[in-house]
N, C-alpha and C. Protein backbone atom coordinates (compact mmCIF):
# COMPACT_ATOMS: atom_id res chain seq x y z
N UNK A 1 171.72 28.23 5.81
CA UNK A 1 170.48 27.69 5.26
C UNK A 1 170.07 28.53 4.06
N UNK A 2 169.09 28.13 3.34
CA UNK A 2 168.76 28.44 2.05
C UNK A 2 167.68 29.19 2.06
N UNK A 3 167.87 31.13 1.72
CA UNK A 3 166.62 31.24 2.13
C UNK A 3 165.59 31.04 1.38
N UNK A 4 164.06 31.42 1.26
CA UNK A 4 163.15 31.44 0.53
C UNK A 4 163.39 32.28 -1.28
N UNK A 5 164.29 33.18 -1.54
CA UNK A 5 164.47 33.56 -2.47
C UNK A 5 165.50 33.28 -3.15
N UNK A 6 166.53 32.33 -2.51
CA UNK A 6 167.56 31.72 -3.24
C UNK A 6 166.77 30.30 -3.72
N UNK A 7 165.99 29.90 -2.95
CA UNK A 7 164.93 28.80 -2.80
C UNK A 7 164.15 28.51 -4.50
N UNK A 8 163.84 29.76 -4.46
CA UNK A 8 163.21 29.40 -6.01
C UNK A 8 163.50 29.89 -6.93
N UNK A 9 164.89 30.57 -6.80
CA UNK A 9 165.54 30.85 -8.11
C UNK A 9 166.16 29.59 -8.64
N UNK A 10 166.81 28.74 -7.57
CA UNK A 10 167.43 27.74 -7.81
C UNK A 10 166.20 26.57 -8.41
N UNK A 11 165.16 26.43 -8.00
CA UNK A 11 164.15 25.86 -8.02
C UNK A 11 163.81 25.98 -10.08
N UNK A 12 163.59 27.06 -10.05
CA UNK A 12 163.50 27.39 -11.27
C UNK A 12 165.03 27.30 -12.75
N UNK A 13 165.67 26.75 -11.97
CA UNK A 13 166.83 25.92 -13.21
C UNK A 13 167.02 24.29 -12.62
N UNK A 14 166.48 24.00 -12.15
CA UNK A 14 167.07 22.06 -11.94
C UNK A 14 165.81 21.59 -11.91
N UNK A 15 165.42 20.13 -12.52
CA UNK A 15 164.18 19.16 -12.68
C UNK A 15 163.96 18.98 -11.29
N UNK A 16 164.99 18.88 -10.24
CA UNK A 16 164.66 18.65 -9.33
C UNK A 16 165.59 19.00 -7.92
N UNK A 17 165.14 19.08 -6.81
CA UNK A 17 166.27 19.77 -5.63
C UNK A 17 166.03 18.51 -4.37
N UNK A 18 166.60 17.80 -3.73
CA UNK A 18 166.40 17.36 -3.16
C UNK A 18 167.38 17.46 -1.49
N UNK A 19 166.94 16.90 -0.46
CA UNK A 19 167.69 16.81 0.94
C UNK A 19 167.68 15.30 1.38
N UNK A 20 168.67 15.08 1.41
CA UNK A 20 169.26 14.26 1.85
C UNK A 20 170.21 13.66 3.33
N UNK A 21 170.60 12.67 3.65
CA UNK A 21 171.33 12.45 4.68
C UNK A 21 171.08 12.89 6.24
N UNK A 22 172.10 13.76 7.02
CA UNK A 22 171.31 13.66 8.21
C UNK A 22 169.97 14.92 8.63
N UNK A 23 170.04 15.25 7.66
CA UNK A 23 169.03 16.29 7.61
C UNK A 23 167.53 15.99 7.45
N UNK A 24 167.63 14.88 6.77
CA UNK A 24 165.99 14.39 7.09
C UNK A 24 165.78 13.11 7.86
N UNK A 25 166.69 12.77 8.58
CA UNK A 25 166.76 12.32 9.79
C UNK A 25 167.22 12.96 11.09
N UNK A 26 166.94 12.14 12.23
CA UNK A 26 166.58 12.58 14.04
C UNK A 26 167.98 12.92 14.11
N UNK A 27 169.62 12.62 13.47
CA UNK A 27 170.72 12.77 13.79
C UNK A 27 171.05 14.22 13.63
N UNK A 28 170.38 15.28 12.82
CA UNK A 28 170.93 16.23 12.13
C UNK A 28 171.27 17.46 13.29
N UNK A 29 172.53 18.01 13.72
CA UNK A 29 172.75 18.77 14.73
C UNK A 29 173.09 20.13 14.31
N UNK A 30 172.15 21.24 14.55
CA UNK A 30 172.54 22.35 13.74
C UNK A 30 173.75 23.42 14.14
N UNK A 31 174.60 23.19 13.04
CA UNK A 31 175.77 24.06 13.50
C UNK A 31 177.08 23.23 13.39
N UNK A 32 176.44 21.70 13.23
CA UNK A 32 177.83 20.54 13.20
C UNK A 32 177.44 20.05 12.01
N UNK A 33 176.07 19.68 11.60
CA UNK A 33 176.16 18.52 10.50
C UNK A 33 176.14 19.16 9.31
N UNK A 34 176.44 18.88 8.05
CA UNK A 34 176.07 19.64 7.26
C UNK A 34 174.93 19.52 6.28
N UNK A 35 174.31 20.01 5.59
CA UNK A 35 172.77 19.56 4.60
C UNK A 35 173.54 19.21 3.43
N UNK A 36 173.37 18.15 3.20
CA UNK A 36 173.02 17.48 2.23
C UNK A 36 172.15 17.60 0.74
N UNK A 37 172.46 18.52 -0.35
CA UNK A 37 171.20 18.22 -1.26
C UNK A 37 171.79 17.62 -2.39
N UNK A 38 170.99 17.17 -2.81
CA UNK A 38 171.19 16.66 -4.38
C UNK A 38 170.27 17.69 -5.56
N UNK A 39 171.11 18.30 -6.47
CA UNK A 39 170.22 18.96 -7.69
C UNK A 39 170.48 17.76 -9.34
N UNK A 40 169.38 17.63 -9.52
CA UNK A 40 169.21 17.05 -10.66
C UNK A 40 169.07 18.35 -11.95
N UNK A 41 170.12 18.55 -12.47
CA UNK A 41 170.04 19.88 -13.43
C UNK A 41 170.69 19.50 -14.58
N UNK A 42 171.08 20.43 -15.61
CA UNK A 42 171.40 20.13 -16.62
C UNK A 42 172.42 20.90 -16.34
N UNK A 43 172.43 22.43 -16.13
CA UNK A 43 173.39 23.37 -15.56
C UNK A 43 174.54 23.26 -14.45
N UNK A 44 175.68 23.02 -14.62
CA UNK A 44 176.41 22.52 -13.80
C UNK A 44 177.15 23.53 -12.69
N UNK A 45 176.37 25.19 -12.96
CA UNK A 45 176.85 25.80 -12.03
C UNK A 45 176.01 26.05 -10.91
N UNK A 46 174.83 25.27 -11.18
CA UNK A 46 173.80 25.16 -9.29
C UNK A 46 174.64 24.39 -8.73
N UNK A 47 175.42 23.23 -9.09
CA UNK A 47 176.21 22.67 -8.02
C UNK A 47 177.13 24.06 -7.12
N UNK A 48 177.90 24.56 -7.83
CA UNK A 48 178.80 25.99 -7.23
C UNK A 48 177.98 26.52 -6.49
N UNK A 49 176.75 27.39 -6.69
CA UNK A 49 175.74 27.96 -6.31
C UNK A 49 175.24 27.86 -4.68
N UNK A 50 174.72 26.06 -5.15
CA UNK A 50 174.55 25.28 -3.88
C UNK A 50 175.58 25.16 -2.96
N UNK A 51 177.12 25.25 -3.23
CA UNK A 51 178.17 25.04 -2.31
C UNK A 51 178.07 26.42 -1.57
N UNK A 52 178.04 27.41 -2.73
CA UNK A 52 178.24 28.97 -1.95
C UNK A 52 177.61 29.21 -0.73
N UNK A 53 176.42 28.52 -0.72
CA UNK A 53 174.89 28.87 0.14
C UNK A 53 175.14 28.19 1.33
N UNK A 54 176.61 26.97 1.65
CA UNK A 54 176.66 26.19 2.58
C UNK A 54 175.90 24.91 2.59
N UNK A 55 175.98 24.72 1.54
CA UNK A 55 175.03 23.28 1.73
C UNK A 55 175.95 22.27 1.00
N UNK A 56 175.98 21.40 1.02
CA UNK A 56 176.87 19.85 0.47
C UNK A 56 176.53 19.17 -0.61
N UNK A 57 176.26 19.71 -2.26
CA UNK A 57 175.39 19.24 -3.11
C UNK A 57 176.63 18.36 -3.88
N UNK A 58 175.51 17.26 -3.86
CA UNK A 58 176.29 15.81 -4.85
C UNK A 58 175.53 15.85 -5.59
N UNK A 59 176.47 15.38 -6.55
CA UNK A 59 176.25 14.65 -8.12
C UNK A 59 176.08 13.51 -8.50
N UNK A 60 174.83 12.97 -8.60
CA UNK A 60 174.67 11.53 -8.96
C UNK A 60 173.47 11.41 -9.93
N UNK A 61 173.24 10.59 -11.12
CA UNK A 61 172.73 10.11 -11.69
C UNK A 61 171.05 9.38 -11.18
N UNK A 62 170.05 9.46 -12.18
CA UNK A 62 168.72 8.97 -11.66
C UNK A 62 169.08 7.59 -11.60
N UNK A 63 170.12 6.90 -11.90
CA UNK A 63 169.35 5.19 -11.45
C UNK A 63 169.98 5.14 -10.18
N UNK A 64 171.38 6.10 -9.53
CA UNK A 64 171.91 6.25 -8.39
C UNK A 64 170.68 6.84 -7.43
N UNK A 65 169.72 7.76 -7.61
CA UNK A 65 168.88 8.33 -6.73
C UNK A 65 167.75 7.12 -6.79
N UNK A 66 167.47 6.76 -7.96
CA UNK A 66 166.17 5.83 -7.24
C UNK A 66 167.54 4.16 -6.60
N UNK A 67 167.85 4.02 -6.72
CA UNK A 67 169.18 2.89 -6.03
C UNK A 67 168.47 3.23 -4.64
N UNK A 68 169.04 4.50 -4.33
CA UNK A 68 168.97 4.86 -2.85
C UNK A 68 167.73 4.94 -2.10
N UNK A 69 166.54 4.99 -3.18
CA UNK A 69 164.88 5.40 -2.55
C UNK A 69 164.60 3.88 -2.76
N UNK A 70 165.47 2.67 -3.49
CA UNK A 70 165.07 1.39 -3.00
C UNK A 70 165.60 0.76 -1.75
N UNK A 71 166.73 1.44 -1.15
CA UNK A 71 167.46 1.36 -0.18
C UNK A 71 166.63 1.87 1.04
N UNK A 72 165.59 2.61 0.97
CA UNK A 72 165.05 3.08 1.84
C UNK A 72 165.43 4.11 2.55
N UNK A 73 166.34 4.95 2.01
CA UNK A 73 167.29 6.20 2.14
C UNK A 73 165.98 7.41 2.52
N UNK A 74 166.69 7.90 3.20
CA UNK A 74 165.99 9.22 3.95
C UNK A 74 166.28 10.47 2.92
N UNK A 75 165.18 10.85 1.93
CA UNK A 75 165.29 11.45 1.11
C UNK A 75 163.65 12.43 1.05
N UNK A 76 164.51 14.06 0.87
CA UNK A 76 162.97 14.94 1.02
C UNK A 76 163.15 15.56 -0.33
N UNK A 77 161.77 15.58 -1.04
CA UNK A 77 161.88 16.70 -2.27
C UNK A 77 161.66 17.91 -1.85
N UNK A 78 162.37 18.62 -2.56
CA UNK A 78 162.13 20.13 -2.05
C UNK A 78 161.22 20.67 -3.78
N UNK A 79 161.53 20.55 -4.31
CA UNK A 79 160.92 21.04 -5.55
C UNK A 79 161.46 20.13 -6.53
N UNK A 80 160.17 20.00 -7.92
CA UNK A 80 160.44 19.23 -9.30
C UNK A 80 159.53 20.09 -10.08
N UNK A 81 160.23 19.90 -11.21
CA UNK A 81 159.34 20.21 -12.81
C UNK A 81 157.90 19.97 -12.66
């Protein structure tokens, strides 16, 4: 998990950090599933960053993220601009 000081360093280079998949849903089993985030950045080494930390960060585009928040997708912000 991500602690509080990796939390807002990362916070402080991407427009936005988000959680996704079974993590902000009732399925998420800790120790089996993995977290899910999405970083909206310009910098392409928070993706690396985010992998290091154990977390599962994808790359997708804003008309792909709002696609999915019309889908009704289980999506948490963690921090934005």
């Amino acid at each position: 998990m991500i602690s509080e000081h990796q939390f807002k360093e990362i916070c402080g280079r991407v427009r936005a950090l988000l959680y996704f998949g079974s993590y902000t849903r009732e399925d998420y089993v800790e120790g089996v599933s993995d977290i899910n985030v999405i970083a909206i950045a310009d910098d392409k080494s928070v993706l690396m960053e985010l992998a290091s930390m154990d977390l599962s960060p994808v790359v997708m585009n804003e008309e792909t993220l709002h696609m999915l928040c019309r889908e009704g997708r289980s999506i948490m912000l963690l921090c934005s601009e």
